[in-house]
Protein backbone atom coordinates (compact mmCIF):
# COMPACT_ATOMS: atom_id res chain seq x y z
CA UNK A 1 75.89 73.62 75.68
CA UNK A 2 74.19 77.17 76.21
CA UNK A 3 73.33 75.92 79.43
CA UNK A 4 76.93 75.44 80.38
CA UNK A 5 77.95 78.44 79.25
CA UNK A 6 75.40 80.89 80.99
CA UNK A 7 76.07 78.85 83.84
CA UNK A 8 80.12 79.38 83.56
CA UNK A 9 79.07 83.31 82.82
CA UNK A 10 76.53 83.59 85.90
CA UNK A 11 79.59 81.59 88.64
CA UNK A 12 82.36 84.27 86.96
CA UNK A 13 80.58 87.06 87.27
CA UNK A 14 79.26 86.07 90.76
CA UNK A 15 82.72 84.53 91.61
CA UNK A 16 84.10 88.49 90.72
CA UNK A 17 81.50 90.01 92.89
CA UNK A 18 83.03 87.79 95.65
CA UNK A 19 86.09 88.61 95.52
CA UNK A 20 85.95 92.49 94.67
CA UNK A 21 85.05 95.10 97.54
CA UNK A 22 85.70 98.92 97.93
CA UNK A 23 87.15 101.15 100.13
CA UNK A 24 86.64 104.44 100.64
CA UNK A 25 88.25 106.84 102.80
CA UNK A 26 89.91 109.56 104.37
CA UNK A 27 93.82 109.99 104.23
CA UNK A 28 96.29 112.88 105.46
CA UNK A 29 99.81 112.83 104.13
CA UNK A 30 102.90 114.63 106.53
CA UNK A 31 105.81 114.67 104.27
CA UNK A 32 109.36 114.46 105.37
CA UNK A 33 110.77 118.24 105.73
CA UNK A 34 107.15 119.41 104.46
CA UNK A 35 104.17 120.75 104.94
CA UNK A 36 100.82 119.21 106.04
CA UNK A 37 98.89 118.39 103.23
CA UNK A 38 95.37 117.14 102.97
CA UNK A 39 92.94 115.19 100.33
CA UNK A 40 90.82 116.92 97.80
CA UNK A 41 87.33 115.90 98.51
CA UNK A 42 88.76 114.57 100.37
CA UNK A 43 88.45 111.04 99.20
CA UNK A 44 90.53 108.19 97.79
CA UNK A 45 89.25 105.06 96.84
CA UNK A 46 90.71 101.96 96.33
CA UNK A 47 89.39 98.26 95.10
CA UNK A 48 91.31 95.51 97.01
CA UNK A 49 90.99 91.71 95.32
CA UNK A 50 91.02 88.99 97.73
CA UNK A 51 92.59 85.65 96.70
CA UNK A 52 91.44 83.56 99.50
CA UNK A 53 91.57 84.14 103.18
CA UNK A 54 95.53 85.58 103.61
CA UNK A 55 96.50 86.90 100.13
CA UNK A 56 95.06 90.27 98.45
CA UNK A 57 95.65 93.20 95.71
CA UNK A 58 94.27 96.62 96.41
CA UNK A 59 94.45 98.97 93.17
CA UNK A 60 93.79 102.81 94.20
CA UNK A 61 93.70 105.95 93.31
CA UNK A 62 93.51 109.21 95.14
CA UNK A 63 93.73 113.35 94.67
CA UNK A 64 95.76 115.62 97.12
CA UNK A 65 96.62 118.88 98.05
CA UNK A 66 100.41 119.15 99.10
CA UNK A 67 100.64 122.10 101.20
CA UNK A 68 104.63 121.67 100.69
CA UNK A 69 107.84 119.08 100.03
CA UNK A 70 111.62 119.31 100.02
CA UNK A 71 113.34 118.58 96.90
CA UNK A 72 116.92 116.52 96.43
CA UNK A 73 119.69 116.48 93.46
CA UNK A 74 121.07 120.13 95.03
CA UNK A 75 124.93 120.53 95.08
CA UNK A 76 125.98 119.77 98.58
CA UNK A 77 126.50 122.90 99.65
CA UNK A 78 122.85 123.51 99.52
CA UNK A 79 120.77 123.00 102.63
CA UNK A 80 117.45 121.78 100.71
CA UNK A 81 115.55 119.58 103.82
CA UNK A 82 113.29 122.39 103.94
CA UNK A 83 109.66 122.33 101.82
CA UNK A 84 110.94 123.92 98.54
CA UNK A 85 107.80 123.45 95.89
CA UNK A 86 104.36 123.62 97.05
CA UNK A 87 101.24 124.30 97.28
CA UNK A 88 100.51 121.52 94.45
CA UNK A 89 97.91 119.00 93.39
CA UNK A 90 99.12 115.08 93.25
CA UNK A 91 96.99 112.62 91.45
CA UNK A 92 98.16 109.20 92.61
CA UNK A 93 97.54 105.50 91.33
CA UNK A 94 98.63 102.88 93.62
CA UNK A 95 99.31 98.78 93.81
CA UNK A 96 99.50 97.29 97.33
CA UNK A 97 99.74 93.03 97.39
CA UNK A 98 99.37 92.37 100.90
CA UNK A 99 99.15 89.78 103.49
CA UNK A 100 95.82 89.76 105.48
CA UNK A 101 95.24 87.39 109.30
CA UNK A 102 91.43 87.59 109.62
CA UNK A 103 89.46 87.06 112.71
CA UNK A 104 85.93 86.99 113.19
CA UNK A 105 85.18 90.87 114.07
CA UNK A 106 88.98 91.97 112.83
CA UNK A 107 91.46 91.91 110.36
CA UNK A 108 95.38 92.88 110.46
CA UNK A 109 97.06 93.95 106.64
CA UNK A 110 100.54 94.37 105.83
CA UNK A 111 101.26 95.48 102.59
CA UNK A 112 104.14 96.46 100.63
CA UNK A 113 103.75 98.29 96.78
CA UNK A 114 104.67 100.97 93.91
CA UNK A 115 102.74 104.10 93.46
CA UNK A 116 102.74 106.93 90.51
CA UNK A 117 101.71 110.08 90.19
CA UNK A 118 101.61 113.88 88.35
CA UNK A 119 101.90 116.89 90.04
CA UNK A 120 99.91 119.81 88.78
CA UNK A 121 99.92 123.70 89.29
CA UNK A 122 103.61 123.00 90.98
CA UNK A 123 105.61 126.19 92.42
CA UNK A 124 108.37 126.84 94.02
CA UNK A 125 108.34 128.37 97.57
CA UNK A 126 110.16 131.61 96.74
CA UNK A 127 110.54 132.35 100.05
CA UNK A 128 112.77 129.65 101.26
CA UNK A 129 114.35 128.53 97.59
CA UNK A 130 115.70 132.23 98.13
CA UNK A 131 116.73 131.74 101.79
CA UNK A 132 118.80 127.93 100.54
CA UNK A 133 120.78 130.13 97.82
CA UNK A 134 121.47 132.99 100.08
CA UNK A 135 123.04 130.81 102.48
CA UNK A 136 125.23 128.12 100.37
CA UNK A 137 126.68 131.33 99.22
CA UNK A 138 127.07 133.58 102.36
CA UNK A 139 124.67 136.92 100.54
CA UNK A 140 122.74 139.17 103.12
CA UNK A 141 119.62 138.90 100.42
CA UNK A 142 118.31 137.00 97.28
CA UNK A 143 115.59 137.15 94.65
CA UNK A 144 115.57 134.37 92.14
CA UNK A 145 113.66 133.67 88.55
CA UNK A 146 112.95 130.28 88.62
CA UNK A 147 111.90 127.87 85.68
CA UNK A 148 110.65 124.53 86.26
CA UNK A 149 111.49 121.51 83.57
CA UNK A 150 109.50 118.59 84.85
CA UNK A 151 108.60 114.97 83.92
CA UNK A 152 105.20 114.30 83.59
CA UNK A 153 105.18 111.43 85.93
CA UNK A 154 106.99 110.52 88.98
CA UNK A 155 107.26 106.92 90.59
CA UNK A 156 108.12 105.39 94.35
CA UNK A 157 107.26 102.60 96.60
CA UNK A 158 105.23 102.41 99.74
CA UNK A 159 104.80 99.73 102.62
CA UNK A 160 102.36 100.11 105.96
CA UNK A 161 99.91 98.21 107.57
CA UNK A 162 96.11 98.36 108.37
CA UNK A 163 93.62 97.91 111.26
CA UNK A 164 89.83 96.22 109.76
CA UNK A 165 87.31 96.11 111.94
CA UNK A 166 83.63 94.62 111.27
CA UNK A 167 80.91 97.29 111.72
CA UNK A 168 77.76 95.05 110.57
CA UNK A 169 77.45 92.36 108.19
CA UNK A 170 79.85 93.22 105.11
CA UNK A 171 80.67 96.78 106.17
CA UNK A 172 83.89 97.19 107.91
CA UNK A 173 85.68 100.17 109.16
CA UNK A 174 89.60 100.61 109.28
CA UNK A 175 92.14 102.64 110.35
CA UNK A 176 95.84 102.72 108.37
CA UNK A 177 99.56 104.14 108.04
CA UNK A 178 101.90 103.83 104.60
CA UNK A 179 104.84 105.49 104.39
CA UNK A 180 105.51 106.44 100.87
CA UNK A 181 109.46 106.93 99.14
CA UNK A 182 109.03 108.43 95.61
CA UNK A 183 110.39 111.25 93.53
CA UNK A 184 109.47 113.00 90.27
CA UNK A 185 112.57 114.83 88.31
CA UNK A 186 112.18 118.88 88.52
CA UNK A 187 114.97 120.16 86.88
CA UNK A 188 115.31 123.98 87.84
CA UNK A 189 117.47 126.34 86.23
CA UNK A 190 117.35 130.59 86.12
CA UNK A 191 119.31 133.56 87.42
CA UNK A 192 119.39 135.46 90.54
CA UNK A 193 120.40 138.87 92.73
CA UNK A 194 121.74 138.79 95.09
CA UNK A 195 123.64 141.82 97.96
CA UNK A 196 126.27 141.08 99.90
CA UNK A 197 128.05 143.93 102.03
CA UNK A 198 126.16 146.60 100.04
CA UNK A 199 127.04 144.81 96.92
CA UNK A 200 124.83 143.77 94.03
CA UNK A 201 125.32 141.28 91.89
CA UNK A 202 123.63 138.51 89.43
CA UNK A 203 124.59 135.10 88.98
CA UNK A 204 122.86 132.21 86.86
CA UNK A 205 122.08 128.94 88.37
CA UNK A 206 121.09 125.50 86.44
CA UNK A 207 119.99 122.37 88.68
CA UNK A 208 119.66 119.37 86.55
CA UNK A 209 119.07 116.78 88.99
CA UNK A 210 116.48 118.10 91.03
CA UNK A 211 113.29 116.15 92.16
CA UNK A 212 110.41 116.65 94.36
CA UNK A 213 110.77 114.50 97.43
CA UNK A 214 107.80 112.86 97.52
CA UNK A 215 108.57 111.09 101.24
CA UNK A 216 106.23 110.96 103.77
CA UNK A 217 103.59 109.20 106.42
CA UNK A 218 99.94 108.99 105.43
CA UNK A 219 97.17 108.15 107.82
CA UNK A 220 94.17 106.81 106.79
CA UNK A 221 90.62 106.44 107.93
CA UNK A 222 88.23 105.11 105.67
CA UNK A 223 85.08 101.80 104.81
CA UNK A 224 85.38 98.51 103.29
CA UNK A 225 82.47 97.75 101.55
């Protein structure tokens, strides 16, 4: 009986080993109506689990530096497809089932998923959050005060494909594209001055439904191992 079960321990544990590998990589994000942003490390790393030949899950996880995005939930008078918050950290933790053909030396993914993430040390770009107010409301010049309300998390799907190819035995290299649609709430209320013919004058401003646009291509370059 203690036979059977170190044997039925040893084929698990090897059976595991099987079917986990790891990637590690490279990945650049271009967000829609944003600015470049690139990985810190600049790493991400995820573990994909293989159920046969076809079928496989790849949990990940990665850090990056968003050099800017564009936010939505503005009034429509607001012009906001311009990178509004930013420069920010994003730590991300992604699902992606996918669909694998595999040839001998290659392998072609397609993979479809949900993502989350937390943004930390997130600003707004004065700068052009000014320039949006200024002209929904027709004033010559702007300064704002700006408080941020945010939720902790923020959640969104992504879908893209991937390129394997063998470089010896078990080591493969690929190259990759997901597009990612997401959004974490960032509620922004404050006050402003603004001039306007020679005029001065302050108005408050509350923005309830505001979120960070988190939309955008990533390309990645990484190691299966």
């Amino acid at each position: 009986m203690k036979k059977t079960i170190v044997a039925t321990i040893l084929f698990t544990i090897l059976g595991i080993n099987y079917m986990f590998s790891q990637s590690v990589g490279f990945s650049y994000f271009f967000p829609k109506n944003g600015y470049f942003s690139n990985p810190i490390a600049p790493i991400n790393i995820s573990l994909p689990i293989k159920f046969g030949k076809y079928l496989q899950i790849s949990p990940g996880i990665g850090l990056s530096n968003i050099g800017g995005m564009s936010m939505s939930g503005f009034p429509t008078q607001y012009k906001s497809n311009i990178p509004l918050v930013g420069s920010f950290q994003s730590f991300e933790i992604n699902v992606l089932p996918g669909f694998v053909l595999p040839f001998k030396n290659i392998k072609f993914e397609i993979s479809g998923g949900g993502f989350a993430f937390t943004s930390f040390n997130t600003k707004i770009i004065y700068g052009n959050f000014n320039n949006m107010i200024a002209q929904a409301n027709n004033y010559d010049f702007v300064n704002t005060n700006v408080s941020i309300d945010k939720d902790f998390f923020g959640y969104g799907f992504i879908f893209g494909s991937k390129i394997s190819f063998r470089v010896r035995n078990s080591v493969w290299g690929y190259i990759g594209a997901n597009y990612y649609m997401g959004s974490q709430k960032m509620a922004l209320e404050g006050n402003y001055t603004a001039v306007k013919n020679n005029l001065i004058t302050s108005h408050d401003f509350s923005f309830p439904e505001t979120k960070i646009l988190y939309h955008g291509l990533q390309i990645s370059v990484g190691a299966i191992f």
